[in-house]
N, C-alpha and C. Protein backbone atom coordinates (compact mmCIF):
# COMPACT_ATOMS: atom_id res chain seq x y z
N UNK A 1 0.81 -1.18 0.00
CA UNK A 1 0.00 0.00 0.00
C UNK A 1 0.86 1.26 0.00
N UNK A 2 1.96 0.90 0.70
CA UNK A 2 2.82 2.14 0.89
C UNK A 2 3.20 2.76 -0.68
N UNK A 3 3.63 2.03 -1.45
CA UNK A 3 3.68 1.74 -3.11
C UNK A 3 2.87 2.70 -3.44
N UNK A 4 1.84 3.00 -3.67
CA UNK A 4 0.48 3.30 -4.32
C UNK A 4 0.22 4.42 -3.68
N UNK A 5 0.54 4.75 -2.32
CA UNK A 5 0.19 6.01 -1.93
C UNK A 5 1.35 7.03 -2.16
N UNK A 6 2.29 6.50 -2.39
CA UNK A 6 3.88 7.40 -3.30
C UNK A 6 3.55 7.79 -4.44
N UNK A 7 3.23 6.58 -4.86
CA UNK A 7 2.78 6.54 -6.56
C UNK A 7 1.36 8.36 -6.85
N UNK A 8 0.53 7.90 -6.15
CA UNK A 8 -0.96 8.85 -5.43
C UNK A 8 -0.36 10.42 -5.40
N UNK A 9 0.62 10.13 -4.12
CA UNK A 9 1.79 11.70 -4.25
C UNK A 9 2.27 11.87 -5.16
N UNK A 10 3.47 11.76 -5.72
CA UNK A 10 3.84 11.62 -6.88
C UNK A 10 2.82 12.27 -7.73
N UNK A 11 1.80 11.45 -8.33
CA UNK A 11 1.23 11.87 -9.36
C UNK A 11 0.27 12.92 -8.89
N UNK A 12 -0.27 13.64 -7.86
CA UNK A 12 -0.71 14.69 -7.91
C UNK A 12 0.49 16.26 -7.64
N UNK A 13 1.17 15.32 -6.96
CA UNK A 13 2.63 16.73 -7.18
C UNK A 13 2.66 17.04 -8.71
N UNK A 14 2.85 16.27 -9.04
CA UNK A 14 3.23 16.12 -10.95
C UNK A 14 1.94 16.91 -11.51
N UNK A 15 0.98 16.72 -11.14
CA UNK A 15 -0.83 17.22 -11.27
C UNK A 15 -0.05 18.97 -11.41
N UNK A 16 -0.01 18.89 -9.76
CA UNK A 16 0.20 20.57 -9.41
C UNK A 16 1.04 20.89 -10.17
N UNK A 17 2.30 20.74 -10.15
CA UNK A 17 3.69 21.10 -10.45
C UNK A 17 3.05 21.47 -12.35
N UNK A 18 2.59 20.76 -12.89
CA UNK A 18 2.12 20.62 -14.33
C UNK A 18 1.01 21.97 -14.90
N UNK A 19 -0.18 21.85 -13.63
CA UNK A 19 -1.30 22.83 -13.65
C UNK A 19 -0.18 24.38 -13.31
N UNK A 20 0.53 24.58 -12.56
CA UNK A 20 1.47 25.36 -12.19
C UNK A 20 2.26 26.01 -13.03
N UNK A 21 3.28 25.14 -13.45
CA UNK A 21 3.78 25.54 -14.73
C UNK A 21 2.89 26.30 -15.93
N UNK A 22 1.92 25.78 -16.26
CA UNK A 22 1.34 25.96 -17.52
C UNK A 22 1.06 27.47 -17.31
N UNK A 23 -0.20 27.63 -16.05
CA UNK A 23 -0.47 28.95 -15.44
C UNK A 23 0.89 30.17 -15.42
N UNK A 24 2.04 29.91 -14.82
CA UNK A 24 2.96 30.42 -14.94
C UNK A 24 3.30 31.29 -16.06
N UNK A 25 3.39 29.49 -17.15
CA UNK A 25 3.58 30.34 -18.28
C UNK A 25 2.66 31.23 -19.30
N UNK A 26 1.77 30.53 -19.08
CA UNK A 26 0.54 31.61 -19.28
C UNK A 26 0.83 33.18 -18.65
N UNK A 27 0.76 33.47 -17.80
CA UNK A 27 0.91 34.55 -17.09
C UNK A 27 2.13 35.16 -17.41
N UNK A 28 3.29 34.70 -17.92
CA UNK A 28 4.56 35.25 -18.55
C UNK A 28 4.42 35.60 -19.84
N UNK A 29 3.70 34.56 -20.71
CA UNK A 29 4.16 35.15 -21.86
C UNK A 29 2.89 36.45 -22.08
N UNK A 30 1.72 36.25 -21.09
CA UNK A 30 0.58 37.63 -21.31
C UNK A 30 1.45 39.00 -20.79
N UNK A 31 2.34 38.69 -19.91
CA UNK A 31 2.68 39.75 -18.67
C UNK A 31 3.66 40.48 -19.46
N UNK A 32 4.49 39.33 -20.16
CA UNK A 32 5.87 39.92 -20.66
C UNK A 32 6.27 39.53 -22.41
N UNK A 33 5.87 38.49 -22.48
CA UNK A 33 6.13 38.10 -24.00
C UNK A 33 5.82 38.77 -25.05
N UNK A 34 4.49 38.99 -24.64
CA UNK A 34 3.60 39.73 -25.79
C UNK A 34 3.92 41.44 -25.90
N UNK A 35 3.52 41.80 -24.90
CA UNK A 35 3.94 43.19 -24.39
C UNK A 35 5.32 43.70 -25.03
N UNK A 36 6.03 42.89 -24.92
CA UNK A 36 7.61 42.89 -26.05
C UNK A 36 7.77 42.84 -27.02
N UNK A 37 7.34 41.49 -27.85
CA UNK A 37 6.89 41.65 -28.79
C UNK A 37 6.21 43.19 -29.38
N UNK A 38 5.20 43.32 -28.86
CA UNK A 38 4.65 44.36 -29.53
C UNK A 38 5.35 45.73 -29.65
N UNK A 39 6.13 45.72 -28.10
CA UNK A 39 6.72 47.08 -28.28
C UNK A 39 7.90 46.44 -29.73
N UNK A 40 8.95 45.85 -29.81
CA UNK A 40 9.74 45.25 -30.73
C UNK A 40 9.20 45.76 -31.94
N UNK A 41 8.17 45.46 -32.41
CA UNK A 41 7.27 45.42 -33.64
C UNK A 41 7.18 47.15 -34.01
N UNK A 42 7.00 48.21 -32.77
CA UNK A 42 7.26 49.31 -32.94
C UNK A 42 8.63 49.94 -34.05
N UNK A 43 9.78 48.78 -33.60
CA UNK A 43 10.60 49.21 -34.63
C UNK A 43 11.27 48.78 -35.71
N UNK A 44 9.96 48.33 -36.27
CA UNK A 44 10.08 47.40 -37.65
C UNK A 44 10.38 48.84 -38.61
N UNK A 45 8.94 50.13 -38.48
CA UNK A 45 9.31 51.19 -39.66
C UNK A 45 10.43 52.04 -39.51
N UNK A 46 10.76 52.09 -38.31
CA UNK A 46 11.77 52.73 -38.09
C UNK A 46 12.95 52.15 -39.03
N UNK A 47 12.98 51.38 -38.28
CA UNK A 47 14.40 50.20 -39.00
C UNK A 47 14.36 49.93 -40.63
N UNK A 48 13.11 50.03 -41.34
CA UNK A 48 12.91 50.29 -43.09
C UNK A 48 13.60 51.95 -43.00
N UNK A 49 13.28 52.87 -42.36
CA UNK A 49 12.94 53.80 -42.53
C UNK A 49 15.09 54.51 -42.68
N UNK A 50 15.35 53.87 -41.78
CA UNK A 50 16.63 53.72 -41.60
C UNK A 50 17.29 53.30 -43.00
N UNK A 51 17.11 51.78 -43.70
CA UNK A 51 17.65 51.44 -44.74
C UNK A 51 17.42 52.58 -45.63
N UNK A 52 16.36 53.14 -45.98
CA UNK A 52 16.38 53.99 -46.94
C UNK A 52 16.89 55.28 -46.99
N UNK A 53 17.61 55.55 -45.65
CA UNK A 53 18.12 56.64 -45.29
C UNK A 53 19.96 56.34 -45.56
N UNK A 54 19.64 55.26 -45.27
CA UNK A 54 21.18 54.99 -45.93
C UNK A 54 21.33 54.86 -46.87
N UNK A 55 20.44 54.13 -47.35
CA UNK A 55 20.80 54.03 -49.40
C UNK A 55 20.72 55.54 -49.83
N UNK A 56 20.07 56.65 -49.36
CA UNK A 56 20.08 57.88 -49.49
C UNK A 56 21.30 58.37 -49.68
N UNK A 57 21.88 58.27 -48.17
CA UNK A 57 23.37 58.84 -48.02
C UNK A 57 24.21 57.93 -48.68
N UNK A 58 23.75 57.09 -49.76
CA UNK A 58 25.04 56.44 -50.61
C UNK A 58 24.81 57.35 -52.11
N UNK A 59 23.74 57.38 -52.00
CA UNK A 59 23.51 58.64 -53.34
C UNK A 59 23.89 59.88 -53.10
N UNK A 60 24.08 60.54 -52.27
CA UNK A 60 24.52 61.78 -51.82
C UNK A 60 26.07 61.65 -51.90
N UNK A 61 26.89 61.00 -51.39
CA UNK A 61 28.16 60.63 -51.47
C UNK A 61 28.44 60.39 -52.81
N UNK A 62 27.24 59.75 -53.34
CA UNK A 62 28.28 59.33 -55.26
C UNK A 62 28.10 60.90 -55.77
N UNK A 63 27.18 61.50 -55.25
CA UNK A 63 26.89 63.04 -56.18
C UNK A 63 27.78 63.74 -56.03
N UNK A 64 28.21 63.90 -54.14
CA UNK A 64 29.55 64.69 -53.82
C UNK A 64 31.27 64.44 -54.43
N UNK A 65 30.98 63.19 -54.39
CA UNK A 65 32.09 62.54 -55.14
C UNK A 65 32.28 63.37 -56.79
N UNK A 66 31.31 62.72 -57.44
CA UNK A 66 31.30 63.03 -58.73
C UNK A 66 31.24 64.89 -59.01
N UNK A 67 30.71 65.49 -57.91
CA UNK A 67 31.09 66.84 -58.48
C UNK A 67 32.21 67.21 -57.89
N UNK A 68 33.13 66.66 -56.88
CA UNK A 68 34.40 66.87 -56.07
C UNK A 68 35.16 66.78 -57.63
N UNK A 69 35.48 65.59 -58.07
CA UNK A 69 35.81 64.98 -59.33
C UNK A 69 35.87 65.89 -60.80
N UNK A 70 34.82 66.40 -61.01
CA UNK A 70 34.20 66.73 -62.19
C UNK A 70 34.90 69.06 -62.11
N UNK A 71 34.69 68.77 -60.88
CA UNK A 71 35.16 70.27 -60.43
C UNK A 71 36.85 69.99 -60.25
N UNK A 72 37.48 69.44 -59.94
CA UNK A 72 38.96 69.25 -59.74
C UNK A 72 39.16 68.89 -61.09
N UNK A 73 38.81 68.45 -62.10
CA UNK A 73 38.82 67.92 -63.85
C UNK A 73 38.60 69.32 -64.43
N UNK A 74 39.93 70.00 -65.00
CA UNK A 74 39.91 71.35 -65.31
C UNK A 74 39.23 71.46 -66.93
N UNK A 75 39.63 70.07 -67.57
CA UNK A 75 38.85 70.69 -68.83
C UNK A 75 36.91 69.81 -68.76
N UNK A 76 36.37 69.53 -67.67
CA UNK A 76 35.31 68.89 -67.60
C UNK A 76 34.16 70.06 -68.16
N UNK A 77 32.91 69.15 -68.71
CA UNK A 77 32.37 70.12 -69.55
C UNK A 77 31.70 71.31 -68.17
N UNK A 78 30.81 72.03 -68.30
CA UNK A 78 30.86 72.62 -67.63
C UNK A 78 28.87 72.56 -67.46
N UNK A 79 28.44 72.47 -68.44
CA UNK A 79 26.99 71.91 -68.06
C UNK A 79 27.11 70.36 -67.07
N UNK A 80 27.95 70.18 -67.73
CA UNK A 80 27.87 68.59 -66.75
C UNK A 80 28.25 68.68 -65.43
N UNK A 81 28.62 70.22 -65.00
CA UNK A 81 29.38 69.84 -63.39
C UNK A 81 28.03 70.59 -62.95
N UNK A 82 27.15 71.69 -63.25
CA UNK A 82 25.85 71.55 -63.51
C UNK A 82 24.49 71.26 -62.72
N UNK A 83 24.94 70.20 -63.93
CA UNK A 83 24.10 68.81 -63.67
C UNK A 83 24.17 68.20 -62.28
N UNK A 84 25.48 67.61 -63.06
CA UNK A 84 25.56 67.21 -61.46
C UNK A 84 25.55 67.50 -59.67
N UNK A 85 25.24 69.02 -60.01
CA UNK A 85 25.23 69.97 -58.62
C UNK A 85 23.82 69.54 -58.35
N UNK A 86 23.15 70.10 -59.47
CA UNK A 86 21.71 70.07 -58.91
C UNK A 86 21.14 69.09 -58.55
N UNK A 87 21.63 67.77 -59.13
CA UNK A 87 21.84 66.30 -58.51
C UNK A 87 21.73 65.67 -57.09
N UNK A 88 22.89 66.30 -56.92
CA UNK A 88 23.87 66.72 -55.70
C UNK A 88 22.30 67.04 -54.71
N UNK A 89 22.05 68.42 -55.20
CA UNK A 89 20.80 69.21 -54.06
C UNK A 89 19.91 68.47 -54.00
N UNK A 90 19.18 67.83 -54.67
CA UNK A 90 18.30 66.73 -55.13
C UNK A 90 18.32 65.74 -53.78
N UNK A 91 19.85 65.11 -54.14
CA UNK A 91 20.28 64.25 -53.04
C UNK A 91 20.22 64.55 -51.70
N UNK A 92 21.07 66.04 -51.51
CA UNK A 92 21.12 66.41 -50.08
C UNK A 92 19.59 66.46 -49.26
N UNK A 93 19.01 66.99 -50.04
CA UNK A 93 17.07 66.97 -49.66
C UNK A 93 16.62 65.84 -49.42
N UNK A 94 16.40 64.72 -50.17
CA UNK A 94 16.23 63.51 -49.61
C UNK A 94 16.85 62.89 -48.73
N UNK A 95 17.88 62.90 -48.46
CA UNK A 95 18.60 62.64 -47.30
C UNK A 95 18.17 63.40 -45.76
N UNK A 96 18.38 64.32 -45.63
CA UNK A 96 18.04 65.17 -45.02
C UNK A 96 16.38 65.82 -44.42
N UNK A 97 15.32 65.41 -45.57
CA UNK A 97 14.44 65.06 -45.22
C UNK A 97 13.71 63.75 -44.81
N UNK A 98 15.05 62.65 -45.11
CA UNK A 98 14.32 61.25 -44.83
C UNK A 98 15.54 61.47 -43.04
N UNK A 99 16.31 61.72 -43.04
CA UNK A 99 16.54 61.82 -41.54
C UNK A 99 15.98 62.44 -40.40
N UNK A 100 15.29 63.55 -40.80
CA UNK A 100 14.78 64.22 -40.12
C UNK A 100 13.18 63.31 -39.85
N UNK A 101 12.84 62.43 -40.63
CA UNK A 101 11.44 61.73 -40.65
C UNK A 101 11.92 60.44 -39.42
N UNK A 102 13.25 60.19 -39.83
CA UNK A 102 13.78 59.24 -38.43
C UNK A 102 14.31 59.57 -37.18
N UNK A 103 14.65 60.71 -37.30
CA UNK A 103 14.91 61.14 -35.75
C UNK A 103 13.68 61.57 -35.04
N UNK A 104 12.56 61.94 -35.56
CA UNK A 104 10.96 62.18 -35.36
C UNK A 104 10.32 60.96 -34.74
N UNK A 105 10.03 59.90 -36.16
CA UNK A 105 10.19 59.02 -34.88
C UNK A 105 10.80 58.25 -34.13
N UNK A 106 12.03 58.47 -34.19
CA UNK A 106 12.56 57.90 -32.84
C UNK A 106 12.30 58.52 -31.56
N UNK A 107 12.30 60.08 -31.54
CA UNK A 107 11.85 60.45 -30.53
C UNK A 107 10.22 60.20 -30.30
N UNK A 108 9.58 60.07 -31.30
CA UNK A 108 8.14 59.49 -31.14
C UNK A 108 7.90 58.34 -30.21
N UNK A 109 9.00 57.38 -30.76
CA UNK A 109 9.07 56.19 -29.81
C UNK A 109 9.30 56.37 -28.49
N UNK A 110 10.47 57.32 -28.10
CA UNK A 110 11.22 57.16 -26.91
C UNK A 110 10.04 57.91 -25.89
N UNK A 111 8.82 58.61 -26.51
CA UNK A 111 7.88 59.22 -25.27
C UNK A 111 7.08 58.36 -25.05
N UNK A 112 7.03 57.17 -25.94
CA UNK A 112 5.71 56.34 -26.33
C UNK A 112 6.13 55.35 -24.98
């Protein structure tokens, strides 16, 4: 009998310990999992918003480049250095207006 009433313990510890756990984790991943997640998920546009701010400033750099270049090139045509200025401004604006759209919300985030 002694057998069977171990066995009896045992398997309702295992009961609790089981019902326990589950609740637990229930209550963790509502309390904390999700709640993270979601904030996380906050900086999905940011983080696009970012790539395109860099591919920006790689276009801005080839423009500066190319009129650094094109201006140090004494017989370069002279519509073409130009061109490429206004390019250049083109670039600096998008850049500059796509950073300013990410430091916005980042501070958007950081009150949120």
């Amino acid at each position: 009998e002694r057998g069977a009433v171990m066995r009896y313990k045992d398997l309702c510890e295992n009961l609790i310990s089981n019902t326990y756990a589950k609740e637990m984790s229930s209550n963790f991943t509502a309390a904390v999992l999700h709640p993270l997640a979601e904030y996380l998920n906050l900086f999905k546009p940011i983080h696009e918003k970012i790539k395109r701010r860099n591919n920006l400033l790689l276009d801005f750099d080839s423009y500066r480049r190319k009129v650094r270049d094109l201006a140090d090139n004494s017989h370069a045509n002279p519509n073409a250095i130009v061109e490429k200025e206004r390019k250049l401004a083109i670039a600096t604006q998008a850049y500059q207006d796509m950073n300013d759209e990410v430091v916005h919300d980042m501070k958007q985030l950081v009150m949120t």
